[in-house]
PDB file of N, CA and C in Angstrom:
ATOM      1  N   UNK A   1    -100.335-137.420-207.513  1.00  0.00           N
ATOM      2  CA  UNK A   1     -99.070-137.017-206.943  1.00  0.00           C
ATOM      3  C   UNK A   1     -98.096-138.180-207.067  1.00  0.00           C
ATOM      4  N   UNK A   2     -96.768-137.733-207.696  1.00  0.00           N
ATOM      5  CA  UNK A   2     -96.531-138.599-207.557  1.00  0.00           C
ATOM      6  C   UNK A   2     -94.944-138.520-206.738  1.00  0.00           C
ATOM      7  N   UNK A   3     -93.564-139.296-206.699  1.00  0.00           N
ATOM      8  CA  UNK A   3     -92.954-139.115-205.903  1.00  0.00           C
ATOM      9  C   UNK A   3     -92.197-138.051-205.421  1.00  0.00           C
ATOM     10  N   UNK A   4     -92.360-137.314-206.024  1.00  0.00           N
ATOM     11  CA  UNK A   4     -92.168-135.760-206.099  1.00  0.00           C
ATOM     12  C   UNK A   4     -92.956-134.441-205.030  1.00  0.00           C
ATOM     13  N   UNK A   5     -93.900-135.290-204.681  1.00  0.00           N
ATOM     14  CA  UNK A   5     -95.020-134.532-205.081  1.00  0.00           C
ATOM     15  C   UNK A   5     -95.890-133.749-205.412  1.00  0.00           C
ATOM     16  N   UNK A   6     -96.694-133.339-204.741  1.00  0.00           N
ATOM     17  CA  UNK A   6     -97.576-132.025-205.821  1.00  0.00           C
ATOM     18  C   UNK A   6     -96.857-131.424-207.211  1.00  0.00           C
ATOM     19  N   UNK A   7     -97.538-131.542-207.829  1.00  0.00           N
ATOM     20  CA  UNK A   7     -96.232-130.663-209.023  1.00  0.00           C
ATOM     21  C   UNK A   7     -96.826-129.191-208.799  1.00  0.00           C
ATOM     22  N   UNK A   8     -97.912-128.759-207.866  1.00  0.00           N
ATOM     23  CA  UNK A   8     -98.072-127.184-207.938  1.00  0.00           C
ATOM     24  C   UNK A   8     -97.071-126.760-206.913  1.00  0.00           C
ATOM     25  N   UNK A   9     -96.640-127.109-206.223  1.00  0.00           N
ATOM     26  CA  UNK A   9     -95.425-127.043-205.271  1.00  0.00           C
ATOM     27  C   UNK A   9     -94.525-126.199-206.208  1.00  0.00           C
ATOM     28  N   UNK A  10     -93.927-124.768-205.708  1.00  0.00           N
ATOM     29  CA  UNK A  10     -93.276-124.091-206.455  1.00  0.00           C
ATOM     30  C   UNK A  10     -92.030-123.317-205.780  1.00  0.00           C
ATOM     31  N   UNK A  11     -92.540-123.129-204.549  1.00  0.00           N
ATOM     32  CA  UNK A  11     -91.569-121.845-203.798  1.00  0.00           C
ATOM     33  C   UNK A  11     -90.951-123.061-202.418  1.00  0.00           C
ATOM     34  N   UNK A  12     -90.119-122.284-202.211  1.00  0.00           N
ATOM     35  CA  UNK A  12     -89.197-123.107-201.116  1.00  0.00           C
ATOM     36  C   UNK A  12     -90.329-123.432-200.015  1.00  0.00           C
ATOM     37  N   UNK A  13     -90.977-121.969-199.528  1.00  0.00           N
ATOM     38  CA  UNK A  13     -91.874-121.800-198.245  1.00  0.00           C
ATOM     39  C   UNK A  13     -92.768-123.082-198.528  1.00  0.00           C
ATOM     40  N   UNK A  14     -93.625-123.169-200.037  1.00  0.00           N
ATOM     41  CA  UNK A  14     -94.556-124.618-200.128  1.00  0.00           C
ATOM     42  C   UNK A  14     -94.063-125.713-200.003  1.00  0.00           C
ATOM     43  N   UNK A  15     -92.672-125.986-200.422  1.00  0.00           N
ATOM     44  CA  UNK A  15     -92.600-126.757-200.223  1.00  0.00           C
ATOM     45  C   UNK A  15     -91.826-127.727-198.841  1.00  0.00           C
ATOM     46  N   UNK A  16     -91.246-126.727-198.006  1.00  0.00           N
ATOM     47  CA  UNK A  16     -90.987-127.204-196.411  1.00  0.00           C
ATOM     48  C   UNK A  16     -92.061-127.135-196.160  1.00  0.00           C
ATOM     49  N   UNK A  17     -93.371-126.689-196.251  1.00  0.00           N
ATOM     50  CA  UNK A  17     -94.688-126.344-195.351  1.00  0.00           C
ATOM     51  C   UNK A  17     -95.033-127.816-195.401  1.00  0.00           C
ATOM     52  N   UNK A  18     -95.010-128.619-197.135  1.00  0.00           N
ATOM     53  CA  UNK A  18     -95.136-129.728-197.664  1.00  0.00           C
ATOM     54  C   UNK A  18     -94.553-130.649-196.695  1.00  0.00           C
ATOM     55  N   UNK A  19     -93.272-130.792-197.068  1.00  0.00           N
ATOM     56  CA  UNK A  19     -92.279-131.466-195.858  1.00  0.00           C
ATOM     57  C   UNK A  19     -92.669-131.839-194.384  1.00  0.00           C
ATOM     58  N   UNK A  20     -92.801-130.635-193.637  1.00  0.00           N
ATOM     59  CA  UNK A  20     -92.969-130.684-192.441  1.00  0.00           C
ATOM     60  C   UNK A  20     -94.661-131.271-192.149  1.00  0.00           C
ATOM     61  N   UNK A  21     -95.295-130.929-192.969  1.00  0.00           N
ATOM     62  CA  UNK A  21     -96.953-131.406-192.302  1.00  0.00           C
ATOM     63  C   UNK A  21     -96.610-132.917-193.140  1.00  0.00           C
ATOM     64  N   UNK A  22     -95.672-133.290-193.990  1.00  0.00           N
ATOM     65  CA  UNK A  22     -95.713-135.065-194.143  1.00  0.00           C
ATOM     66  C   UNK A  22     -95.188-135.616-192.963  1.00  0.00           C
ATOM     67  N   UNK A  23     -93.855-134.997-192.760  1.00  0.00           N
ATOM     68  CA  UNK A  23     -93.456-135.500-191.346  1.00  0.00           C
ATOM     69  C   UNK A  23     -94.928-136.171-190.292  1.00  0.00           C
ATOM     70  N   UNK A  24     -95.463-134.282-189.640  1.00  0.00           N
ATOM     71  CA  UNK A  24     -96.337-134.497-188.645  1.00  0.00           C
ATOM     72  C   UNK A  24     -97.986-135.478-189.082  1.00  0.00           C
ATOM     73  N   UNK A  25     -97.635-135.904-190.427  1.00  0.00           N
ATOM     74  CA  UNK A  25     -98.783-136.852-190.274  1.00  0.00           C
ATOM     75  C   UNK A  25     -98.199-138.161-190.302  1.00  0.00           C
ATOM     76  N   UNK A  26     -96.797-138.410-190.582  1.00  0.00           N
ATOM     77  CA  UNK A  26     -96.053-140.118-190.286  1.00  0.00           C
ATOM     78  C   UNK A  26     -96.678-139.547-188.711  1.00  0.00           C
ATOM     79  N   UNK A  27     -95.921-138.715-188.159  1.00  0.00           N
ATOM     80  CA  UNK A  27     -95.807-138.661-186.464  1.00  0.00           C
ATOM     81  C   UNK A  27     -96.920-139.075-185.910  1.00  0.00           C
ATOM     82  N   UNK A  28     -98.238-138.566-186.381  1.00  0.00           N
ATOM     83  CA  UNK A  28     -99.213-138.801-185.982  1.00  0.00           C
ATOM     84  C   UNK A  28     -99.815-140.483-186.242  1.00  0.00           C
ATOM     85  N   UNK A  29     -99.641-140.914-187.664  1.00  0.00           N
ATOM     86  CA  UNK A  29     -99.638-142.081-188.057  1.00  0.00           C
ATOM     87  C   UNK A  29     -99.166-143.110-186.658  1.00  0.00           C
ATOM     88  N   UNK A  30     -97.961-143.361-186.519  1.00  0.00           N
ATOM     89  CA  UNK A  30     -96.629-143.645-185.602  1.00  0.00           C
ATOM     90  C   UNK A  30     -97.678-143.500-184.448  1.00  0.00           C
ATOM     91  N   UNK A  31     -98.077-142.286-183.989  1.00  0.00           N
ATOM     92  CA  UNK A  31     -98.626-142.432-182.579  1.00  0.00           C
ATOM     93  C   UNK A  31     -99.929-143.531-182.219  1.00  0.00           C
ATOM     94  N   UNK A  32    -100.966-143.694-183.495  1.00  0.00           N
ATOM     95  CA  UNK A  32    -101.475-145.090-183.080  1.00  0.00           C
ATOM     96  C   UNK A  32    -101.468-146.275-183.086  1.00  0.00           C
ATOM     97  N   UNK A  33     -99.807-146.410-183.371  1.00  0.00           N
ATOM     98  CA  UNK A  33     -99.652-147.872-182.657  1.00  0.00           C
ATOM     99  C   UNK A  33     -99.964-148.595-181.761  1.00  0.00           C
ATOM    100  N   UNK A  34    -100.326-150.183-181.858  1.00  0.00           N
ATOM    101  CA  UNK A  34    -100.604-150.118-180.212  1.00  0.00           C
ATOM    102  C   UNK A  34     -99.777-151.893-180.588  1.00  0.00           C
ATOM    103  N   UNK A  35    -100.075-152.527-179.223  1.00  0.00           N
ATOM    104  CA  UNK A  35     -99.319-153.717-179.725  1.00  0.00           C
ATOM    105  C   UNK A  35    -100.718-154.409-179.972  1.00  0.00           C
ATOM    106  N   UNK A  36    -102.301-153.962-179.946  1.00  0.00           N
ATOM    107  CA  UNK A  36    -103.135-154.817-180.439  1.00  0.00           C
ATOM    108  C   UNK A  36    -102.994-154.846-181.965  1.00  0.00           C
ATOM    109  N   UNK A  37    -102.609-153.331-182.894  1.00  0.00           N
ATOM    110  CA  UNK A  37    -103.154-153.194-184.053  1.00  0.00           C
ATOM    111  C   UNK A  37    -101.718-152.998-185.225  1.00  0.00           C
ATOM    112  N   UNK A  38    -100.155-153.112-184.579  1.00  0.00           N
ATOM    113  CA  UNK A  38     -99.454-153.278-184.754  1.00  0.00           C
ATOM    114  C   UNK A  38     -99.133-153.878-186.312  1.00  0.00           C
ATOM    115  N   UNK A  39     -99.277-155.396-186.183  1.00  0.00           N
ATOM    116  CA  UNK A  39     -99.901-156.480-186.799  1.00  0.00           C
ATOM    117  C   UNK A  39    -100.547-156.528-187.926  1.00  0.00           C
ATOM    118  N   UNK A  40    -101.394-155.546-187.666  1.00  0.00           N
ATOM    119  CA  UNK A  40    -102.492-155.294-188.807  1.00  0.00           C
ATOM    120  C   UNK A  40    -102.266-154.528-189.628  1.00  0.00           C
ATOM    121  N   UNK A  41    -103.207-155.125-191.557  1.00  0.00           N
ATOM    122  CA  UNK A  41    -102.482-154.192-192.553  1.00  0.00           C
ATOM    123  C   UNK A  41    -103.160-153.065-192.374  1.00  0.00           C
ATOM    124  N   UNK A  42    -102.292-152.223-192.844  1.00  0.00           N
ATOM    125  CA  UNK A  42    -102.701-150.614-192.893  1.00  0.00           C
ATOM    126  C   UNK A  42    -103.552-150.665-193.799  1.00  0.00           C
ATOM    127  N   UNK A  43    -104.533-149.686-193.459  1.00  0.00           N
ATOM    128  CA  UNK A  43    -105.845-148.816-194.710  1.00  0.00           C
ATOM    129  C   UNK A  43    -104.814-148.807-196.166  1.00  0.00           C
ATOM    130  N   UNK A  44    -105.150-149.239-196.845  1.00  0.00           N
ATOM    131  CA  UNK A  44    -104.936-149.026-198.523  1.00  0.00           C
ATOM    132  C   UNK A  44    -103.983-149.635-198.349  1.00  0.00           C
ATOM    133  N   UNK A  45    -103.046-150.762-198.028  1.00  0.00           N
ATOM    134  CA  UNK A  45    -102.266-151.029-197.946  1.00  0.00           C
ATOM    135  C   UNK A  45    -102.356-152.789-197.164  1.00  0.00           C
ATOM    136  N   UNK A  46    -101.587-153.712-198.085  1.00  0.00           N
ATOM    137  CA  UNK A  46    -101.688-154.857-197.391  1.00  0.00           C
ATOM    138  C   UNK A  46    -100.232-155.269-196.211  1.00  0.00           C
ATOM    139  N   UNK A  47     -99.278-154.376-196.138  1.00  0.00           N
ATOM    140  CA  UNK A  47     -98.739-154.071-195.689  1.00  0.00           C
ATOM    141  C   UNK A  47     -99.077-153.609-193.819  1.00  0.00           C
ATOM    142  N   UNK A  48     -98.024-154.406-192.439  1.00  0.00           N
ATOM    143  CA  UNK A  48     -98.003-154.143-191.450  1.00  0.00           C
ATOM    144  C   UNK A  48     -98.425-153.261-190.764  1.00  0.00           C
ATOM    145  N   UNK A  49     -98.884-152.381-190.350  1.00  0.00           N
ATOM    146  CA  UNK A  49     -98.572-150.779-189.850  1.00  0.00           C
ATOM    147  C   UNK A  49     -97.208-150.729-189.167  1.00  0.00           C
ATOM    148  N   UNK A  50     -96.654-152.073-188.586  1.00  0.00           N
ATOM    149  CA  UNK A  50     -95.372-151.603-187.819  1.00  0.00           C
ATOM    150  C   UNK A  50     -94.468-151.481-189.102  1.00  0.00           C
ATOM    151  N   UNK A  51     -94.324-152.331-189.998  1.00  0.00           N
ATOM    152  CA  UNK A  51     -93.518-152.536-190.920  1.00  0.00           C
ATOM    153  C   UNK A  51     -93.614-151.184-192.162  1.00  0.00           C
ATOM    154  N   UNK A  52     -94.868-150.470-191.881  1.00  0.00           N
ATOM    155  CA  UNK A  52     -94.903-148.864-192.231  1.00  0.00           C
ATOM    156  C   UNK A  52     -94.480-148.107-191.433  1.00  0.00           C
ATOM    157  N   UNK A  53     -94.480-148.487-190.574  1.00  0.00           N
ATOM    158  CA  UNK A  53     -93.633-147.154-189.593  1.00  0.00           C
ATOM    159  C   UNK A  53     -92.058-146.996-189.786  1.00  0.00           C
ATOM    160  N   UNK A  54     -91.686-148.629-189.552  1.00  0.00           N
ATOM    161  CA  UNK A  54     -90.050-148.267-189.483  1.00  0.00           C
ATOM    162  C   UNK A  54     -89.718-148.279-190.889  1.00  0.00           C
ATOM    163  N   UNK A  55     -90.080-148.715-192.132  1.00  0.00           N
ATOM    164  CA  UNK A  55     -89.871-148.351-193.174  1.00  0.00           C
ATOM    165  C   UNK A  55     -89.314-147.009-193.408  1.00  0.00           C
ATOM    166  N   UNK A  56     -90.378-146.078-192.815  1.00  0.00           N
ATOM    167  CA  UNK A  56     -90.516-144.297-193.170  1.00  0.00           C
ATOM    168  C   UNK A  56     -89.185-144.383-192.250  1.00  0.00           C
ATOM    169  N   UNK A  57     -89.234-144.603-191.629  1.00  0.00           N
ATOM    170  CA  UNK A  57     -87.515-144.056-190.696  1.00  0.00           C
ATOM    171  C   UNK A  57     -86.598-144.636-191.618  1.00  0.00           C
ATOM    172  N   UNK A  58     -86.407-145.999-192.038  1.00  0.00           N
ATOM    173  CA  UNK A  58     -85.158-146.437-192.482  1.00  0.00           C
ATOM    174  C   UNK A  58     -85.201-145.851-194.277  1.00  0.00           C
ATOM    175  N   UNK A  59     -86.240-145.264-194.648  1.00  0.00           N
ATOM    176  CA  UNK A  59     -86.014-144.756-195.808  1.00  0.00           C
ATOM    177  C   UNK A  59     -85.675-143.696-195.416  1.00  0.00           C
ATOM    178  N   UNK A  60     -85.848-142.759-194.960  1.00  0.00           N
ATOM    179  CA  UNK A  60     -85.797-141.282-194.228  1.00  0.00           C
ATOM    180  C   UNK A  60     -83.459-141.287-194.431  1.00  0.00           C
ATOM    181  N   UNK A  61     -83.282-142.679-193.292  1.00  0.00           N
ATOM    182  CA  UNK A  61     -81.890-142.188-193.752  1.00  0.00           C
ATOM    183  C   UNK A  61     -81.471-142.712-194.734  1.00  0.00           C
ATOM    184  N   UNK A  62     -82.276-143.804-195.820  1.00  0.00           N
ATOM    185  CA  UNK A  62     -81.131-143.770-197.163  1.00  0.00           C
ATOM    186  C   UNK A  62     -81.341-142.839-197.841  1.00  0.00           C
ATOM    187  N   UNK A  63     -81.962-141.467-197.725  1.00  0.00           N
ATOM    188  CA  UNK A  63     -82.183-140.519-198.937  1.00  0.00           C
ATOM    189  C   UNK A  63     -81.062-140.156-197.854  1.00  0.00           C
ATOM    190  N   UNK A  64     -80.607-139.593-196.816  1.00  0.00           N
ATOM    191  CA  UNK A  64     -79.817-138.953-196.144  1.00  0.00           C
ATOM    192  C   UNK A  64     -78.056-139.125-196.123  1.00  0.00           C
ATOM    193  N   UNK A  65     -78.181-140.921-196.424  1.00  0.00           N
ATOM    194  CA  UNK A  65     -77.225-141.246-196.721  1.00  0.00           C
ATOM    195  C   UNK A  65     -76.458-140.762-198.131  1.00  0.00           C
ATOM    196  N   UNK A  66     -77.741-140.767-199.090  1.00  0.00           N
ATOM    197  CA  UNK A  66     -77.348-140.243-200.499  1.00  0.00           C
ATOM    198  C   UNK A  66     -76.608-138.958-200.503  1.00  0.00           C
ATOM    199  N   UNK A  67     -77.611-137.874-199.767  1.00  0.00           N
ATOM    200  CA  UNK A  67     -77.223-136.739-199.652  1.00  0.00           C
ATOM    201  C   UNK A  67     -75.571-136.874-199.374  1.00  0.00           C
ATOM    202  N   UNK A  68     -75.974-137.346-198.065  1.00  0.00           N
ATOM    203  CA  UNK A  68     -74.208-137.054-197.527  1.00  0.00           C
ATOM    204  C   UNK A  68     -72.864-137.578-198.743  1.00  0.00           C
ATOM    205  N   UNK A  69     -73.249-138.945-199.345  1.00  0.00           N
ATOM    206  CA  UNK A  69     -72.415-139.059-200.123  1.00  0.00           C
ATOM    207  C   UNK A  69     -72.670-138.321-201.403  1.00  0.00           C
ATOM    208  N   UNK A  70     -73.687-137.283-201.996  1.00  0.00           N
ATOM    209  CA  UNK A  70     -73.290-136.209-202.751  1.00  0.00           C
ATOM    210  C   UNK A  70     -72.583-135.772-202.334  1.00  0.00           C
ATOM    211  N   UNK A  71     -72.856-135.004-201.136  1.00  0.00           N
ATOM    212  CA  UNK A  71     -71.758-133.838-200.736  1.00  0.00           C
ATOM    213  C   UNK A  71     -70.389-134.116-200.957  1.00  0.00           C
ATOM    214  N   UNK A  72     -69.476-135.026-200.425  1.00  0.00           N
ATOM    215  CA  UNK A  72     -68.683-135.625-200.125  1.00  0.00           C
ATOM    216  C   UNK A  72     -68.095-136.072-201.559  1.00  0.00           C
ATOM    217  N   UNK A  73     -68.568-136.415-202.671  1.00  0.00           N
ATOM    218  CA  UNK A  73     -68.417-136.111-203.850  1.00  0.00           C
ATOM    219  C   UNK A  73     -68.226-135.056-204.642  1.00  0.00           C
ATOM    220  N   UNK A  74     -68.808-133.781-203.952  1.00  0.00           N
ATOM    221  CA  UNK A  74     -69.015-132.648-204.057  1.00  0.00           C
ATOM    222  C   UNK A  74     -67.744-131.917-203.486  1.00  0.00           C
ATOM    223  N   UNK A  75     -67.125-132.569-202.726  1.00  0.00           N
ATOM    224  CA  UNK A  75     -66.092-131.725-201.524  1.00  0.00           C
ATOM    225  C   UNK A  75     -66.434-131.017-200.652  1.00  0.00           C
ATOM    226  N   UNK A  76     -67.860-131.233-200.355  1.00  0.00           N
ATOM    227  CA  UNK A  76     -68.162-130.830-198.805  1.00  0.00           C
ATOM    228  C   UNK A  76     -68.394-131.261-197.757  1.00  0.00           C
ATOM    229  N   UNK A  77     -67.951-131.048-196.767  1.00  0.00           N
ATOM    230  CA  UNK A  77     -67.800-132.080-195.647  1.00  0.00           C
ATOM    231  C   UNK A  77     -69.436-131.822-194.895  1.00  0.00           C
ATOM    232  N   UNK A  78     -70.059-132.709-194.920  1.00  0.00           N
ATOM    233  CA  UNK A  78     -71.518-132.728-194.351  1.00  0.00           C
ATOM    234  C   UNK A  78     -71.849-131.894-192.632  1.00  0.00           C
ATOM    235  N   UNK A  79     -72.393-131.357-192.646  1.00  0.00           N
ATOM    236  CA  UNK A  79     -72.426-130.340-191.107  1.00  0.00           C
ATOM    237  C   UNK A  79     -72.440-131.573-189.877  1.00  0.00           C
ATOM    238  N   UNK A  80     -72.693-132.968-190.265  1.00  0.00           N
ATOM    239  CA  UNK A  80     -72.820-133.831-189.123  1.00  0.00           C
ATOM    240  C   UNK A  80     -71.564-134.399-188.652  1.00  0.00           C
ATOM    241  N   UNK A  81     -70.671-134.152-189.817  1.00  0.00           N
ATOM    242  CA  UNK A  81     -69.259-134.811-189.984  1.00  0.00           C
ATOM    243  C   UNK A  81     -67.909-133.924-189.458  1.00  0.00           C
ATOM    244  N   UNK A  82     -68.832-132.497-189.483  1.00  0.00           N
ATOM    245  CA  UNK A  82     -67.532-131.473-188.816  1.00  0.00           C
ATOM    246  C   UNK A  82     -67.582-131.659-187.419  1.00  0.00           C
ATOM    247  N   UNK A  83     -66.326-131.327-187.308  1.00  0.00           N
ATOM    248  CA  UNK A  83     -65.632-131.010-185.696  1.00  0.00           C
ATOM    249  C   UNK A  83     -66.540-129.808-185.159  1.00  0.00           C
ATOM    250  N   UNK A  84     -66.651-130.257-183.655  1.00  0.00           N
ATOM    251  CA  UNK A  84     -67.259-129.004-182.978  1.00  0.00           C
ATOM    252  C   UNK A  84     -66.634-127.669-183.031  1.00  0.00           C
ATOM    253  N   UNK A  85     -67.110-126.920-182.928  1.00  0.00           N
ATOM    254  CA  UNK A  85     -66.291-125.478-182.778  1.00  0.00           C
ATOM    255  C   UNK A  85     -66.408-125.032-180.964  1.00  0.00           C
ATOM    256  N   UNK A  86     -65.131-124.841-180.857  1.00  0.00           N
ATOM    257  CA  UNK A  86     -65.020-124.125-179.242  1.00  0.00           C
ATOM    258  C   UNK A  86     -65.208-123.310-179.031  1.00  0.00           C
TER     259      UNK A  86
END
C-alpha cells in the first residue's frame, strides 16, 4: 500500500469506510499514551510515539490547508470560511 492506499479501494462507500477506521486506529493509537511510554520509539518505527501522534494532527491540516487553497483557486469559498446563516 502505498500513499494512496489500497489500490482495490474503488467506490466512495470503501473508501470513507477506509478513512474513517484510519482515523479510529490513530484514535486508538493516541489513546495509549502515557507520560511513561511517550518517549519511546514506536513499533516499526525509530521515531517518538508523541512525535507520531502530533505529526498525524499537524499533517491532517496541511492536506486541509491545500484543499482550502484549491478551492479558493477554484472560486469557492471553503464551508469554514462562510458567514453563518440566520
Amino acid at each position: 500500500m502505498g500513499g494512496n492506499g489500497p489500490e482495490n479501494l474503488k467506490t466512495k462507500a470503501e473508501i470513507i469506510k477506509f478513512l474513517k477506521d484510519s482515523f479510529a486506529l490513530g484514535h486508538k493509537a493516541a489513546a495509549t499514551l502515557t507520560t511513561q511510554n511517550m518517549l519511546q520509539p514506536a513499533e516499526h518505527s525509530k521515531s517518538p510515539r508523541l512525535h507520531l501522534a502530533t505529526f498525524a494532527v499537524a499533517h491532517a491540516y496541511d492536506h486541509y490547508g491545500q484543499m482550502v487553497e484549491y478551492l479558493r483557486m477554484n472560486g469557492i469559498v471553503p464551508p469554514a470560511s462562510r458567514g453563518q446563516s440566520e
